[in-house]
Protein backbone atom coordinates (compact mmCIF):
# COMPACT_ATOMS: atom_id res chain seq x y z
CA UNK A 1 0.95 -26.79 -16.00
CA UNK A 2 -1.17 -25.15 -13.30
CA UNK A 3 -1.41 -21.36 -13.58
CA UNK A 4 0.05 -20.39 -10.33
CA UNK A 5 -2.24 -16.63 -9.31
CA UNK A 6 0.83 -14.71 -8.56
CA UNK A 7 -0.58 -11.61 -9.48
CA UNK A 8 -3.59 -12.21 -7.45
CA UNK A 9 -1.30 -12.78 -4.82
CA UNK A 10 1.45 -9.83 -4.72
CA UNK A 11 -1.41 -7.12 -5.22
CA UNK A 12 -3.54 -8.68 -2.01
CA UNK A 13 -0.18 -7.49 -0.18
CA UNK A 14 0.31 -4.37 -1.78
CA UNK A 15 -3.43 -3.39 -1.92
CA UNK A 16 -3.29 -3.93 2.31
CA UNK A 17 -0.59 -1.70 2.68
CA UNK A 18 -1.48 1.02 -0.43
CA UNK A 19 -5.24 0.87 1.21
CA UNK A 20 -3.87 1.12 4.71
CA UNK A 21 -1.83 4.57 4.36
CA UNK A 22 -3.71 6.79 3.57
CA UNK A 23 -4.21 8.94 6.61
CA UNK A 24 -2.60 10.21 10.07
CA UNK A 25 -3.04 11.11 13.48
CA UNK A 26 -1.73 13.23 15.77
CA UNK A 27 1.66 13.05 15.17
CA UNK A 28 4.45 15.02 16.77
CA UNK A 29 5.93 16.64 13.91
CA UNK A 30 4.34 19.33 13.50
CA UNK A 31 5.02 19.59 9.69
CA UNK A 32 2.07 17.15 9.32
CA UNK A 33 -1.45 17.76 8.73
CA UNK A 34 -3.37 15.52 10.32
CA UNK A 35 -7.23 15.13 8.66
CA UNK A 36 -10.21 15.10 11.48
CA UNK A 37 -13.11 13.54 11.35
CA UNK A 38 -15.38 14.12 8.55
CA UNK A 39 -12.41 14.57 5.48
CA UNK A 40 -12.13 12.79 3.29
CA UNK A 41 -9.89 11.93 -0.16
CA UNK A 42 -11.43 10.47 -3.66
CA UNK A 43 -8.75 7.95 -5.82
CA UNK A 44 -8.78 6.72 -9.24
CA UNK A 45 -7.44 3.44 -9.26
CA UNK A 46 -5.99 2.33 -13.16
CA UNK A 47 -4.62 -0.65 -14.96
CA UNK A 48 -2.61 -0.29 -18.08
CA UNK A 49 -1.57 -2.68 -20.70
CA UNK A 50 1.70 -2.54 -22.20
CA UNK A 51 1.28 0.29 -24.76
CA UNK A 52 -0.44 2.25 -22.07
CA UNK A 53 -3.34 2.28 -22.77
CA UNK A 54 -5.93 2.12 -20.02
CA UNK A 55 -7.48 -1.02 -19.45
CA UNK A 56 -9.95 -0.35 -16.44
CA UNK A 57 -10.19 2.08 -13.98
CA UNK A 58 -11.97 2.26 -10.40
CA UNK A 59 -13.26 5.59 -8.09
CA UNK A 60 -13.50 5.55 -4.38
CA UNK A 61 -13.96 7.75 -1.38
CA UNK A 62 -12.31 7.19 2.11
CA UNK A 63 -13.67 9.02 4.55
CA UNK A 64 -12.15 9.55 8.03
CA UNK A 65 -15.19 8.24 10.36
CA UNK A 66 -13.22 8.35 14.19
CA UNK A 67 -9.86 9.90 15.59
CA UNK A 68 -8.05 9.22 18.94
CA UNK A 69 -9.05 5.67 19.25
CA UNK A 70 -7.18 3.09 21.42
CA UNK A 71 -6.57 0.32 19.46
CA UNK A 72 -3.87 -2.68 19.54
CA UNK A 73 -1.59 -1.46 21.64
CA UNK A 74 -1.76 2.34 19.99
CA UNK A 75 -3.23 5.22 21.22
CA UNK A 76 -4.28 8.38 18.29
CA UNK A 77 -5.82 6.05 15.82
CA UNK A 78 -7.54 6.79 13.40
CA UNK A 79 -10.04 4.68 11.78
CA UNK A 80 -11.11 5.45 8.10
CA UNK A 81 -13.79 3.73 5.55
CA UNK A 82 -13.45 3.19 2.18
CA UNK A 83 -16.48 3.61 0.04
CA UNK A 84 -16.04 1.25 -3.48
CA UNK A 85 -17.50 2.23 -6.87
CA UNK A 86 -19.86 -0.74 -5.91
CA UNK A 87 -21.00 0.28 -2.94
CA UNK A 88 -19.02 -1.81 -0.95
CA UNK A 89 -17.03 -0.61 2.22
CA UNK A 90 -13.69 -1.36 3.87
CA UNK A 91 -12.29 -0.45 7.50
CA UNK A 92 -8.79 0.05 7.90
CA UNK A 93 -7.17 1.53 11.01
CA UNK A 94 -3.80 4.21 10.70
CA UNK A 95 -1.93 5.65 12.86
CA UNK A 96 1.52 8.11 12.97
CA UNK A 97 4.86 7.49 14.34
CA UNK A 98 6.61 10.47 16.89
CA UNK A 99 8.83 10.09 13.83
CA UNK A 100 6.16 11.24 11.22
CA UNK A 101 6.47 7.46 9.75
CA UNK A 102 2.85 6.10 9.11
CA UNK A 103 1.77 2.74 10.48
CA UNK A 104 -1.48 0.52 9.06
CA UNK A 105 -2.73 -1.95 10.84
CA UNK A 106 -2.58 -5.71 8.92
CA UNK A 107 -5.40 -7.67 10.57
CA UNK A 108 -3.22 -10.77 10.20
CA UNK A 109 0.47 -10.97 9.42
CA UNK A 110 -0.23 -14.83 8.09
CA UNK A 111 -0.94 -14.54 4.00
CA UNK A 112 -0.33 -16.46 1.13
CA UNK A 113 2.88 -15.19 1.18
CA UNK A 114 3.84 -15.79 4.97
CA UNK A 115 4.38 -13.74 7.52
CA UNK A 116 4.42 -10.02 7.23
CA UNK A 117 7.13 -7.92 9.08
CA UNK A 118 4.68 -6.21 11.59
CA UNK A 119 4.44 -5.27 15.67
CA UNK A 120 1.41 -6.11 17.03
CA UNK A 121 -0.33 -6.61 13.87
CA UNK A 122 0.93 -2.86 12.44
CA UNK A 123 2.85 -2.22 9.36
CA UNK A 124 5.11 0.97 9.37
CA UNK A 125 6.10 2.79 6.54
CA UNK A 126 9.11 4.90 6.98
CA UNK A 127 8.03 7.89 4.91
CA UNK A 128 9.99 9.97 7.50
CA UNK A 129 12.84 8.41 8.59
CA UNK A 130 13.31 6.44 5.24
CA UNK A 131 14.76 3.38 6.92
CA UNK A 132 14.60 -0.01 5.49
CA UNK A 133 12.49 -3.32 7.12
CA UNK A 134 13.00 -6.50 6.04
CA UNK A 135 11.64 -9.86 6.79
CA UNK A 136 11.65 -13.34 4.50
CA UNK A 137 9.73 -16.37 5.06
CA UNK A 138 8.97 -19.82 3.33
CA UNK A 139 5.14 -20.89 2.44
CA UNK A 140 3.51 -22.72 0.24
CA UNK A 141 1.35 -20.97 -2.76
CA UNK A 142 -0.97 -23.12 -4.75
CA UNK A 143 0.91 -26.45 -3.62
CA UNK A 144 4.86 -25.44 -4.52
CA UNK A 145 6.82 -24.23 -1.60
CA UNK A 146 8.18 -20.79 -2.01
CA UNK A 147 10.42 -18.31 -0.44
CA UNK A 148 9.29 -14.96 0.18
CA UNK A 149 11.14 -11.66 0.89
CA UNK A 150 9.35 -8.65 1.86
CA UNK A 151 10.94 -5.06 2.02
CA UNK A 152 9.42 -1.89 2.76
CA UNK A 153 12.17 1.03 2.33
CA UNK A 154 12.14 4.75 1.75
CA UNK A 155 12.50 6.18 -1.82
CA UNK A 156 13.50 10.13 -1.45
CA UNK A 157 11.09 12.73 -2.01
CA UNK A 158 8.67 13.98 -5.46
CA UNK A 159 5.23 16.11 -6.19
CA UNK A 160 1.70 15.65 -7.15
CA UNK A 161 -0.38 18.08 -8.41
CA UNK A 162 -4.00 17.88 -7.23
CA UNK A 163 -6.51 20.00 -8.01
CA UNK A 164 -4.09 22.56 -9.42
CA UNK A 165 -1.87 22.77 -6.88
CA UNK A 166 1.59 20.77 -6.33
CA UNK A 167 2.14 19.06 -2.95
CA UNK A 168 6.23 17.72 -2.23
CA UNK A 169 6.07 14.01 -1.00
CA UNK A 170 7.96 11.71 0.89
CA UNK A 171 8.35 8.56 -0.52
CA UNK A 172 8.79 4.84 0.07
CA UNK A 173 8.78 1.45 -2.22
CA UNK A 174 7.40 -1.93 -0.69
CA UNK A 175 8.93 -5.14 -2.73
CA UNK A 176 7.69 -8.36 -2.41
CA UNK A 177 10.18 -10.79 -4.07
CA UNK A 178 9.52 -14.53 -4.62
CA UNK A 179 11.43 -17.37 -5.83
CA UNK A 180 10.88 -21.35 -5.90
CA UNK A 181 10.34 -24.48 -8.29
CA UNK A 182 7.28 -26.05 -9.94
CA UNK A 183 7.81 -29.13 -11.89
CA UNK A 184 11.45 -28.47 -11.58
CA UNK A 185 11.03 -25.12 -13.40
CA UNK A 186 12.50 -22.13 -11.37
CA UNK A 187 10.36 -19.56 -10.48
CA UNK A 188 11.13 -16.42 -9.98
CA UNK A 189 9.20 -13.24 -9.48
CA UNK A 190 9.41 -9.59 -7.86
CA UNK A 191 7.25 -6.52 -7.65
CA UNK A 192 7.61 -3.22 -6.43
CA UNK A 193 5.40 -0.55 -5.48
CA UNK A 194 5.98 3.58 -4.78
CA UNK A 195 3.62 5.08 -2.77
CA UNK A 196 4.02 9.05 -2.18
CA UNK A 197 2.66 10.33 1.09
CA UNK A 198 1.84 14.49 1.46
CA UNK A 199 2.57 15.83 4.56
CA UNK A 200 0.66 19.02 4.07
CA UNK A 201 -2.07 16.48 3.51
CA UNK A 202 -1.79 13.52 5.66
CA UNK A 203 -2.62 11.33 3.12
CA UNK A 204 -0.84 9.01 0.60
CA UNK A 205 -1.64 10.84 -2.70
CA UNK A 206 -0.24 8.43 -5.33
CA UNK A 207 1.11 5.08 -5.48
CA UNK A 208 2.40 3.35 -9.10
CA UNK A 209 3.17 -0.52 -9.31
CA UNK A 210 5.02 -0.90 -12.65
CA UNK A 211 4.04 -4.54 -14.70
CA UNK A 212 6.08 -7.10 -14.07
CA UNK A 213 6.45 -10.30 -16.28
CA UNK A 214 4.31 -13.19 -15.66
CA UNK A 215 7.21 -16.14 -15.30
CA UNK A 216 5.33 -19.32 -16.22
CA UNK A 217 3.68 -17.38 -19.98
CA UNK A 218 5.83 -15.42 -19.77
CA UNK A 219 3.73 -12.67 -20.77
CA UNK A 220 3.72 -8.65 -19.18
CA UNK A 221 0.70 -8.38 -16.86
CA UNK A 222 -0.34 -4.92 -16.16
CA UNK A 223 0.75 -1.83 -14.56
CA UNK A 224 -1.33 -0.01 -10.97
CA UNK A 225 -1.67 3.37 -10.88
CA UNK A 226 -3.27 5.57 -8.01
CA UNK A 227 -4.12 9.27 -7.43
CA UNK A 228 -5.97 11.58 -5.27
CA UNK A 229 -8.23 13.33 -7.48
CA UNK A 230 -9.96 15.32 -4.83
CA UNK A 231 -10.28 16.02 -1.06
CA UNK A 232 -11.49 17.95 1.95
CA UNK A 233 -9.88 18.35 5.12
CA UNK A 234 -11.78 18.67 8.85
């Protein structure tokens, strides 16, 4: 039977939104810091097997390049880069809600999974308000038709520590959950990701996607793990 890359898949969706939350502008409540140009945050990205054990682990560097940008129908945008351990570079584009929720911009709500829930091409995350969006949609992934739904929700509130000091978060969990039927086999397979957002910071400090069980082996694929090790705000 054809290996269907479901993993592949669900962490291209959650890597867009974990990647595309990391920073703020000029929101109304004033509780929020909002990082100017020239801060920036380092991450340690981690996979772990099983037992727990570490099985690789990634560094980079986002650094906020431009605030107060006009961009898709929002105004206070802030556009940040993402330097990779391989020198490699992404642009992603963020912007905060009069709520204090955070909104990333998905350059196309069409993936392998369907469509996403945005408005105008953004993606909100209700760190703030801790509502719930929901959307569900069929497609097609590697030939079999699938249904997908996608919920982003908020989760309460927790801490990091950083550098020594503890920050309180606000949190939220995105789910993806898919289900279908290859060679009249049901399919069915779900994964959920925390991300925890600092205020005080502007900045998603830590997001964990637990492993989830691959359902044609059968096998546990790996956990995610991510953490601010380091920062500086402008």
């Amino acid at each position: 039977m054809k290996k269907l890359h479901f993993n592949l898949l669900l962490l291209s969706v959650a890597g867009l939104l974990i990647g595309g939350c990391k920073t703020s502008t000029s929101p109304s409540n004033s509780s929020i810091t909002t990082p100017g140009a020239g801060s920036y945050f380092v991450n340690v990205s981690q996979s772990k097997d099983t037992m727990g054990m570490i099985t690789s682990s990634d560094t980079s560097t986002d650094n906020v390049v431009q605030t107060g940008l006009a961009f898709s129908g929002k105004t206070n945008v802030m556009e940040v880069i993402t330097t990779n351990s391989d020198g490699s570079h992404d642009t992603n584009y963020f912007h905060y809600e009069s709520n204090g929720d955070v909104s990333v911009y998905a350059a196309s709500s069409s993936t392998g999974f369907g469509t996403l829930p945005t408005n105008n091409g953004w993606i909100t995350i209700p760190f703030a308000s801790q509502g719930t969006t929901t959307s569900s949609s069929d497609t097609t992934i590697d030939g079999y038709p699938f249904h997908v739904n996608f919920t982003v929700a908020g989760a309460g509130s927790g801490s990091v520590t950083i550098k020594g000091k503890s920050f309180s978060t606000e949190n939220a969990k995105m789910t993806i959950a898919m289900s279908g039927s290859v060679f009249g086999q049901a399919i069915n397979m779900s994964t959920a990701t925390t991300l925890q957002f600092a205020p005080s910071l502007g900045y998603v400090v830590a997001t964990n996607t637990p492993g989830t069980r691959n359902p044609i082996t059968g096998t546990m694929q790996p956990s995610n793990q991510s953490m601010t090790i380091d920062y500086s705000l402008k």
